[in-house]
Protein backbone atom coordinates (compact mmCIF):
# COMPACT_ATOMS: atom_id res chain seq x y z
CA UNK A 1 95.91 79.71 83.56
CA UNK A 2 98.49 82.23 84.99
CA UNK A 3 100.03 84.32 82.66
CA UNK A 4 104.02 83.69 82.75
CA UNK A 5 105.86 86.42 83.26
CA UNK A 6 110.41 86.00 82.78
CA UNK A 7 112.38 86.94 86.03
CA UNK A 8 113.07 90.76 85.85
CA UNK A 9 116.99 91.55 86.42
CA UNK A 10 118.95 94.46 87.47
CA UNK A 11 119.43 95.02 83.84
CA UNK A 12 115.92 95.05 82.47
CA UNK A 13 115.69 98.65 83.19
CA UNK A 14 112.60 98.79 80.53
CA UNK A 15 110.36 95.99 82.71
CA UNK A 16 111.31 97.86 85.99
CA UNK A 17 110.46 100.80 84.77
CA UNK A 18 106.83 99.44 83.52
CA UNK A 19 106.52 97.50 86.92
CA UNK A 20 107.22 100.71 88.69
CA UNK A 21 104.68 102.90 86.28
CA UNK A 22 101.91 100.01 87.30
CA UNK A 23 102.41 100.52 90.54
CA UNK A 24 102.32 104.44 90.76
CA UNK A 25 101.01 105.32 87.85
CA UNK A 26 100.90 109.32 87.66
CA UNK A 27 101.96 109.77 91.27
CA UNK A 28 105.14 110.47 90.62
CA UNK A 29 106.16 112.75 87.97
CA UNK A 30 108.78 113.62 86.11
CA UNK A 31 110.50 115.28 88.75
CA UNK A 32 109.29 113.47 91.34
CA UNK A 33 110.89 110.15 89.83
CA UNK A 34 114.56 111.95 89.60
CA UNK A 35 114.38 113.34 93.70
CA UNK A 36 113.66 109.89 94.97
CA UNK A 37 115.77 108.14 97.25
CA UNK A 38 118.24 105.41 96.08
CA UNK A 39 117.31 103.40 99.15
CA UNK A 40 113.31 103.85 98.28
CA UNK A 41 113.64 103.18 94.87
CA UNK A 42 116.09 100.05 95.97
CA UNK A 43 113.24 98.68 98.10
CA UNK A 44 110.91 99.10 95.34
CA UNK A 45 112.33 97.45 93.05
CA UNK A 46 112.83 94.75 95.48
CA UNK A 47 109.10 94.28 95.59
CA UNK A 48 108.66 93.70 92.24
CA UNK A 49 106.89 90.09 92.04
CA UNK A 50 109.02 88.49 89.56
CA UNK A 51 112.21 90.58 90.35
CA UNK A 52 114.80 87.93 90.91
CA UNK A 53 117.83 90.37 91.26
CA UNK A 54 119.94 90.18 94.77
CA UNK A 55 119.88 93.36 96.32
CA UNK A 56 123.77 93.49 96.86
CA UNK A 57 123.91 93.75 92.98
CA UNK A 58 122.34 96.95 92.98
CA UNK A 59 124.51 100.18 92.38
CA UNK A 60 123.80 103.89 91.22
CA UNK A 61 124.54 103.11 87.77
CA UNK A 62 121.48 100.89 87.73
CA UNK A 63 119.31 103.06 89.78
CA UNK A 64 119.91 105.91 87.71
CA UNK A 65 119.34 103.96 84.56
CA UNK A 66 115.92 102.70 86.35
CA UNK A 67 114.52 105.54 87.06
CA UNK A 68 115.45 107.48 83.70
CA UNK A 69 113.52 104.49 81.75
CA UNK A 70 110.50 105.51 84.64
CA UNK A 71 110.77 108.61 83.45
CA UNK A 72 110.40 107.48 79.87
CA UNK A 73 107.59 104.98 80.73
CA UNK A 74 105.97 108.42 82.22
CA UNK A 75 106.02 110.48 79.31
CA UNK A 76 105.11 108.09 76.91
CA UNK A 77 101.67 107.68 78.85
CA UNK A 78 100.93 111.37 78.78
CA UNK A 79 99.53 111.50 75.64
């Protein structure tokens, strides 16, 4: 039985973040996270399985927000 997972949003900056941690895991550090490009990161989060937001929805604020939770989801797995 597949586990069910709720549509991610633009606004569920926490899951994104996670989804995007998953998927790089410690390739992308601290600093790495804050030089990359709006239009990668857009693209990204585009390819998140169960991300049902429309890319024309997207805008800095939510990019920024995005990848400061990353950031977040980073440290708190350097422990």
């Amino acid at each position: 039985m597949a586990h069910y997972e709720p549509p991610i949003n633009w606004g569920d900056y926490e899951d994104i973040a996670l989804k995007l941690y998953e998927r790089f895991g410690d390739d992308f550090t601290e600093s790495k996270i804050y030089r990359i490009r709006f239009t990668e990161l857009l693209d990204w989060v585009m390819e998140i399985p169960n991300f049902e937001g429309k890319r024309e929805d997207s805008n800095e604020g939510h990019l920024e927000m995005i990848q400061s939770s990353w950031v977040y989801e980073w440290r708190d797995n350097q422990s």
